[in-house]
C-alpha atoms as a PDB file:
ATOM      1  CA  UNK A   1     -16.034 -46.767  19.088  1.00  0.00           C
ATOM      2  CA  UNK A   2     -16.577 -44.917  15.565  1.00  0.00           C
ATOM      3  CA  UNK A   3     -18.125 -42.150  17.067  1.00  0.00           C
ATOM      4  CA  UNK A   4     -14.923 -41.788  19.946  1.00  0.00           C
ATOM      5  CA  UNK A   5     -12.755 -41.994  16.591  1.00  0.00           C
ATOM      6  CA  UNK A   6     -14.812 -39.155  14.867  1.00  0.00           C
ATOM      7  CA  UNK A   7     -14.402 -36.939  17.913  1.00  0.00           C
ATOM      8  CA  UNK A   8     -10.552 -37.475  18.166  1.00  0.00           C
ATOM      9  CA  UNK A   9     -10.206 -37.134  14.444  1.00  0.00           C
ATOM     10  CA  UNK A  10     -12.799 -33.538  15.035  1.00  0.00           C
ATOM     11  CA  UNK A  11      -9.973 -32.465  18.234  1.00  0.00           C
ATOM     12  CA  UNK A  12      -6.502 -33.132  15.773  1.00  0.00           C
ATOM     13  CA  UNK A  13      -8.364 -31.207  12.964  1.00  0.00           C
ATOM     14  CA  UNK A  14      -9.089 -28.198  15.928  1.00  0.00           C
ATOM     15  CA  UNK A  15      -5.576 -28.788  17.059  1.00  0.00           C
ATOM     16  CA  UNK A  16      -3.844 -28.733  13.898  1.00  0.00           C
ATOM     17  CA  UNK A  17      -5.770 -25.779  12.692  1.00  0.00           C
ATOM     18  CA  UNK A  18      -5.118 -23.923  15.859  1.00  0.00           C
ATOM     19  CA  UNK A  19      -1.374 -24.628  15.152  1.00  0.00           C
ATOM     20  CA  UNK A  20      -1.726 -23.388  11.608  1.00  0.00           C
ATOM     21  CA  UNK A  21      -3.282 -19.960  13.158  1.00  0.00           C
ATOM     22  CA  UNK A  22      -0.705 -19.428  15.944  1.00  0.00           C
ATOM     23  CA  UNK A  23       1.950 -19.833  13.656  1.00  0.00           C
ATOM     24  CA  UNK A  24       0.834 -17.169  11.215  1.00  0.00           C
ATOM     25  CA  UNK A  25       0.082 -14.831  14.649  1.00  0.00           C
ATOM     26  CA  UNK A  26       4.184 -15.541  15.503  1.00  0.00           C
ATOM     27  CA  UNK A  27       5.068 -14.389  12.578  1.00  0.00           C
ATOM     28  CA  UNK A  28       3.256 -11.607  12.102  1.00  0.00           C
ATOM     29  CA  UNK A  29       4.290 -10.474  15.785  1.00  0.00           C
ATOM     30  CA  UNK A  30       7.957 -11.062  14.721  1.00  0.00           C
ATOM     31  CA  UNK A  31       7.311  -8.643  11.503  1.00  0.00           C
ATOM     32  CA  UNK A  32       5.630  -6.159  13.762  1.00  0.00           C
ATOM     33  CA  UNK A  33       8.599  -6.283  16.645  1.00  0.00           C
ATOM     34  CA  UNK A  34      11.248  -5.561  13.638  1.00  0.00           C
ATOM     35  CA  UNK A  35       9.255  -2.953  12.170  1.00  0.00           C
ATOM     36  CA  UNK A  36       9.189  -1.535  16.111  1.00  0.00           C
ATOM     37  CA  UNK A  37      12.719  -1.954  16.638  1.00  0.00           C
ATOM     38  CA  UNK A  38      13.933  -0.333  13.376  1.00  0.00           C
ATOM     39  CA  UNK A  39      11.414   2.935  14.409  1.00  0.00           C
ATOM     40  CA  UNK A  40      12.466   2.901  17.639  1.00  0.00           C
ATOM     41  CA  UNK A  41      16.583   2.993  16.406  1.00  0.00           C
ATOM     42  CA  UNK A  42      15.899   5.718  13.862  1.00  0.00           C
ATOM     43  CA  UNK A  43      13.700   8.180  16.832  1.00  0.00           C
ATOM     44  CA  UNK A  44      16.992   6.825  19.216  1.00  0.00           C
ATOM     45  CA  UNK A  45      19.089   8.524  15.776  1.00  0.00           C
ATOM     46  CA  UNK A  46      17.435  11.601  15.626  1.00  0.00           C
ATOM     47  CA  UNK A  47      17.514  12.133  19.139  1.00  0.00           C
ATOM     48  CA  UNK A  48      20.868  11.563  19.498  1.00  0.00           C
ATOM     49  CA  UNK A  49      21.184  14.021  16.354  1.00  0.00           C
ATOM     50  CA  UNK A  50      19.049  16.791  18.127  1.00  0.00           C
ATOM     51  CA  UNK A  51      21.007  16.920  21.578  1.00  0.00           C
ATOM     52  CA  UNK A  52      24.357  17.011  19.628  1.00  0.00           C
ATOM     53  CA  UNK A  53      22.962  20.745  18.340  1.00  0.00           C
ATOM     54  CA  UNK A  54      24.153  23.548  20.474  1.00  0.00           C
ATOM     55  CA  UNK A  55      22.705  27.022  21.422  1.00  0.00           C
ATOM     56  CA  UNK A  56      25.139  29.801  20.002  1.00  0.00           C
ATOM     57  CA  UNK A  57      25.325  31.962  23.426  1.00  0.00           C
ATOM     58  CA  UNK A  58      24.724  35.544  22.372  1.00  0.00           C
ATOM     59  CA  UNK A  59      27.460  37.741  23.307  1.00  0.00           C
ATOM     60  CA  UNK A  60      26.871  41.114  24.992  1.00  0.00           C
ATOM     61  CA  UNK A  61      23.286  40.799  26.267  1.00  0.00           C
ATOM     62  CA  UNK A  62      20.786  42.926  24.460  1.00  0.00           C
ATOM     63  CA  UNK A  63      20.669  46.457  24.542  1.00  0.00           C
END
């Protein structure tokens, strides 16, 4: 019986440990996502930016 104990006792430790890690993973993914996402609106920005810019037509053709 004590050594069934031990191993259950050995499997919450895992568990909780495991836990402990896959939180810290979640919210290190959720840093990295917002860091994405603000990168991703400012390129979104400048490329709205760039296709606002307009070619000046030159007038008369060259000669």
């Amino acid at each position: 019986m004590a050594i069934l104990l031990a191993n259950f006792n050995e499997n919450m430790q895992f568990l909780t440990n495991s836990h402990q890690e896959l939180v810290i993973a979640n919210r290190n993914l959720k840093k990295t996502i917002a860091g994405l996402s603000a990168q991703i609106a400012l390129i979104e920005e400048k490329a709205g930016a760039i296709k606002k810019i307009k070619t000046i037509p030159m007038k008369g053709g060259a000669e």
